[in-house]
N, C-alpha and C. Protein backbone atom coordinates (compact mmCIF):
# COMPACT_ATOMS: atom_id res chain seq x y z
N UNK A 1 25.64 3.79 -70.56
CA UNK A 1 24.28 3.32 -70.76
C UNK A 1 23.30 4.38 -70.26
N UNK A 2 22.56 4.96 -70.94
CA UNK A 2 21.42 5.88 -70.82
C UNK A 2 20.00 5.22 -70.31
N UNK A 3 19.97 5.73 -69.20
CA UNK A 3 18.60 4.64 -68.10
C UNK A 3 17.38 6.20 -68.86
N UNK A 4 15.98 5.23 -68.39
CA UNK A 4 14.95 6.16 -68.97
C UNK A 4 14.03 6.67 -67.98
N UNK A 5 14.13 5.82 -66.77
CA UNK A 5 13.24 6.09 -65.48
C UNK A 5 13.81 7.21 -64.55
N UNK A 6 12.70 7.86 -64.27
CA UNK A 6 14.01 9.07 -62.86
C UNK A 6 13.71 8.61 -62.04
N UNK A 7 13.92 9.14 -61.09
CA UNK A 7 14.19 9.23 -59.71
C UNK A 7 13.56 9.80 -59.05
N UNK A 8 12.89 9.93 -57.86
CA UNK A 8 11.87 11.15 -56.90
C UNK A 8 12.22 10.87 -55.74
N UNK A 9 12.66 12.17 -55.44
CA UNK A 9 12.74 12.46 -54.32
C UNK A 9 12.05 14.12 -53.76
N UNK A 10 11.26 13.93 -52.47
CA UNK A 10 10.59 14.77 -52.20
C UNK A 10 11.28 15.39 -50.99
N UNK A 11 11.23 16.75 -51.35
CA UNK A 11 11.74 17.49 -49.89
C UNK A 11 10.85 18.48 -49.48
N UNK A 12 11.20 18.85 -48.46
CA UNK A 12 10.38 20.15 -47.36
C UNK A 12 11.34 20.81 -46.96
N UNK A 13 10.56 22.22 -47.45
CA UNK A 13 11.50 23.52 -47.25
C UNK A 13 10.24 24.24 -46.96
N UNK A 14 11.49 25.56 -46.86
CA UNK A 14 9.64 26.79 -46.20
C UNK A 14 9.61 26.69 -47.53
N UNK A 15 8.19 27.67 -47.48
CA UNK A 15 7.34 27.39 -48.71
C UNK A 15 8.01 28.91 -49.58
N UNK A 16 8.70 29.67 -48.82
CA UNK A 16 9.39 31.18 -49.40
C UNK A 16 10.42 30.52 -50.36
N UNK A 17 10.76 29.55 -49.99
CA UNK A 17 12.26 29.51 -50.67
C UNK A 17 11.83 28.27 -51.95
N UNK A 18 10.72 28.22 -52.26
CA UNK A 18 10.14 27.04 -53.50
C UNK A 18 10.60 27.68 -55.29
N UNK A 19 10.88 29.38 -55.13
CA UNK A 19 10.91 29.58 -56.31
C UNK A 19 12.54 29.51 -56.13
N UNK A 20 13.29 29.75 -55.31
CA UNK A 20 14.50 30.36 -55.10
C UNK A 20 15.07 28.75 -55.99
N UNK A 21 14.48 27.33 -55.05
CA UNK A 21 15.15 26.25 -55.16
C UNK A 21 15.13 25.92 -57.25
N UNK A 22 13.25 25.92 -57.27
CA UNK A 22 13.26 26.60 -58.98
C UNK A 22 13.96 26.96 -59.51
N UNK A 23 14.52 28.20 -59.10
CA UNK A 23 15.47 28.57 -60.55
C UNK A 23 16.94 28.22 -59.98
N UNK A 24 17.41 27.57 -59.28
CA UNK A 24 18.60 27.18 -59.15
C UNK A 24 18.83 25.87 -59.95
N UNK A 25 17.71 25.17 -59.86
CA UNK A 25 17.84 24.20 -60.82
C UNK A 25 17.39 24.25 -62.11
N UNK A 26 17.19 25.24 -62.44
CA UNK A 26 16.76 25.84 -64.22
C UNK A 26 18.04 26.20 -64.28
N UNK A 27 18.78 26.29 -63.76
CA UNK A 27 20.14 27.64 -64.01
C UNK A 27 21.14 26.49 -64.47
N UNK A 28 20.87 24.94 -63.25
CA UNK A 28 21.90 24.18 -63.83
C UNK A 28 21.38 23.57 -65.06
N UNK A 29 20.38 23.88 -66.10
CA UNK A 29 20.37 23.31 -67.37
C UNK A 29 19.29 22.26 -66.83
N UNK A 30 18.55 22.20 -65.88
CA UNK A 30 17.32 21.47 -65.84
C UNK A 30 18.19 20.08 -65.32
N UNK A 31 18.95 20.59 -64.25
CA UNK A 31 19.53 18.59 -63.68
C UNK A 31 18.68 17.62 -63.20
N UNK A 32 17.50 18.61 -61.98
CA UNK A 32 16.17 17.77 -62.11
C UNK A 32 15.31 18.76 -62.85
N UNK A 33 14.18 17.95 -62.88
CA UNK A 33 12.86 18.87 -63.02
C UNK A 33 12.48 18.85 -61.58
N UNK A 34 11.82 20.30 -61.18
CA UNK A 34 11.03 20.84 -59.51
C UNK A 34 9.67 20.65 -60.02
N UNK A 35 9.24 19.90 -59.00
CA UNK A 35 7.39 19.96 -58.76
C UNK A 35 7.26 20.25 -57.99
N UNK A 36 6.50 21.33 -57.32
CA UNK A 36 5.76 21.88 -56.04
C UNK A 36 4.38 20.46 -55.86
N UNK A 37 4.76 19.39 -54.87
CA UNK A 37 3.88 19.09 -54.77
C UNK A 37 2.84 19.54 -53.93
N UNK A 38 3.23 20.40 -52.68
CA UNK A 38 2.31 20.93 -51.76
C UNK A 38 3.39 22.13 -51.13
N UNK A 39 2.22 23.31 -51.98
CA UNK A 39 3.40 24.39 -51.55
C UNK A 39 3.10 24.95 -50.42
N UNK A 40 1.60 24.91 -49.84
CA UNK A 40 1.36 25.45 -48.03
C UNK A 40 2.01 24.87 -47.33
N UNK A 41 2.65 23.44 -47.62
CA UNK A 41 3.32 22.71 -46.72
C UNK A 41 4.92 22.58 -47.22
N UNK A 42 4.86 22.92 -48.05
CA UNK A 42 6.66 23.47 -49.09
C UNK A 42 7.23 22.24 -49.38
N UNK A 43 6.01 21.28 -49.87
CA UNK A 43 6.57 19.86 -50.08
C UNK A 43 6.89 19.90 -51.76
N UNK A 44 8.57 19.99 -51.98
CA UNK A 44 7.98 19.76 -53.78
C UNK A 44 9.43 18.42 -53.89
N UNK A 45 9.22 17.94 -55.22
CA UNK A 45 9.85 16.67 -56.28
C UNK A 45 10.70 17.37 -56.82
N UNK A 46 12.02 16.49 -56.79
CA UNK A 46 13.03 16.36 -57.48
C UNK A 46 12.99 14.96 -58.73
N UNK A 47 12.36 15.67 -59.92
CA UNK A 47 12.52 13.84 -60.64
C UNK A 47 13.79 13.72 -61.36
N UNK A 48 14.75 13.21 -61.26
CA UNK A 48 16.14 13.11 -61.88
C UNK A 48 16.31 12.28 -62.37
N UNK A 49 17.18 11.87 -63.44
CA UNK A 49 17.60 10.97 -64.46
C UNK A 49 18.69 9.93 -64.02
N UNK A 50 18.70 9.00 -63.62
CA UNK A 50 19.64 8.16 -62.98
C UNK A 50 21.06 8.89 -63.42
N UNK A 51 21.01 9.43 -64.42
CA UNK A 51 22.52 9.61 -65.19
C UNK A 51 23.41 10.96 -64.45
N UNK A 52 22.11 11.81 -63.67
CA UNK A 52 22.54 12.91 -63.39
C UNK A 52 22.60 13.06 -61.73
N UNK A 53 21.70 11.79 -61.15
CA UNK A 53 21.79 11.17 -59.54
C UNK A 53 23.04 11.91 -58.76
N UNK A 54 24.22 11.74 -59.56
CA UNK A 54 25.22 12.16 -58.04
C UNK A 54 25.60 13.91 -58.17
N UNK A 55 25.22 14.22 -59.64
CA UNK A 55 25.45 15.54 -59.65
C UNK A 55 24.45 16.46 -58.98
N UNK A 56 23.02 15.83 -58.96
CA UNK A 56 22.07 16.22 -58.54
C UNK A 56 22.05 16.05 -56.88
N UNK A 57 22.87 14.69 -56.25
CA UNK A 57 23.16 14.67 -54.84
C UNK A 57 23.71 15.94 -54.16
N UNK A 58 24.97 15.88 -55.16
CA UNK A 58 26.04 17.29 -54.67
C UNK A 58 25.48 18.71 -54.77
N UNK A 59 24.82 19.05 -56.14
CA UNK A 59 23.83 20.13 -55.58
C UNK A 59 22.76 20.51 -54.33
N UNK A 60 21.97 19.47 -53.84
CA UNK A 60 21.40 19.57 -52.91
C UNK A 60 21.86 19.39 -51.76
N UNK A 61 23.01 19.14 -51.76
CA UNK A 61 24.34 19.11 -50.59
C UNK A 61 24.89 20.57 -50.27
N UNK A 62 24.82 21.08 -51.19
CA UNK A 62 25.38 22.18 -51.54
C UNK A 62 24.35 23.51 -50.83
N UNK A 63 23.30 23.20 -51.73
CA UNK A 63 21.93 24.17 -51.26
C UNK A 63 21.65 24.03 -49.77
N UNK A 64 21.72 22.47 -49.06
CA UNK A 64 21.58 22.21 -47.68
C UNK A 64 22.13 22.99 -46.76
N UNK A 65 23.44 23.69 -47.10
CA UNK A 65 24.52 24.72 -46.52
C UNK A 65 23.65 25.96 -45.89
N UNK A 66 22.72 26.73 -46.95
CA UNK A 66 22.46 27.65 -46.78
C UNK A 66 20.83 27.47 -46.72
N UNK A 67 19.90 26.53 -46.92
CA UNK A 67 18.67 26.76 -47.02
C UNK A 67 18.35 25.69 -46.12
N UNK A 68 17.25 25.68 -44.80
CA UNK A 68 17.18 24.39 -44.20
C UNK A 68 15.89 23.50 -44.96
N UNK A 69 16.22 22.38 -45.23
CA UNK A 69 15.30 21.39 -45.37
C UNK A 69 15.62 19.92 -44.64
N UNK A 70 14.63 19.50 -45.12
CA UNK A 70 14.14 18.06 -44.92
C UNK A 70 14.00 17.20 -45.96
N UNK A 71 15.09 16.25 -46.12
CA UNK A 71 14.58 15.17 -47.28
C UNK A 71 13.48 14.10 -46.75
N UNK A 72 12.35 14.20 -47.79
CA UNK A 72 10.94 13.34 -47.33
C UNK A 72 11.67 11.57 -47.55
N UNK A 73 10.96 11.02 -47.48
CA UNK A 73 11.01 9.59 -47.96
C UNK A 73 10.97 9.53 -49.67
N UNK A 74 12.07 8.67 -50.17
CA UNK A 74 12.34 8.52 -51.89
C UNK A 74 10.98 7.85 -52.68
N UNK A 75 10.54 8.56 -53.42
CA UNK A 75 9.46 7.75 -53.81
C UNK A 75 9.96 6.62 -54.91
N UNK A 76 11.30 6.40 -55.36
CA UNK A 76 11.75 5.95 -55.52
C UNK A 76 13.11 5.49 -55.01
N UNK A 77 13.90 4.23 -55.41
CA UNK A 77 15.28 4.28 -54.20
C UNK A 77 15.82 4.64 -54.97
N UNK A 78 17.25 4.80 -54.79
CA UNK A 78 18.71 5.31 -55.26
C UNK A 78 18.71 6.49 -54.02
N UNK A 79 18.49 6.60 -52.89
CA UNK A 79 18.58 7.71 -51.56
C UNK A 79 19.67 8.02 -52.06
């Protein structure tokens, strides 16, 4: 079943590493779309497709290894 609503989740990173996180997720074929919502403060959106939720978990699991962030509060649930 193909859901139509995404998902948001907002994180904080330095604000250096906003293009790096960008094209890592262009590279996987657009798993989320990145919004810089506040890049002085390196706050940007992950909006994801329910369908792509755990692949999109494990990537940012992944990135967590080597880049430090902070996951904000979900502006939607599915955490």
């Amino acid at each position: 079943m193909m859901h139509t609503d995404s998902i948001q989740w907002q994180i904080e990173v330095d604000k250096k590493d906003i293009a790096y996180i960008v094209s890592i997720f262009e590279g996987y074929d657009n798993l989320a779309v990145v919004r810089t919502v506040d890049a002085s403060r390196g706050i940007i959106e992950l909006m994801i497709s329910p369908d792509y939720l755990e692949d999109t978990r494990r990537l940012v699991q992944s990135l967590s290894e080597e880049i430090p962030f902070r996951r904000r509060i979900a502006v939607d649930s599915e955490q």
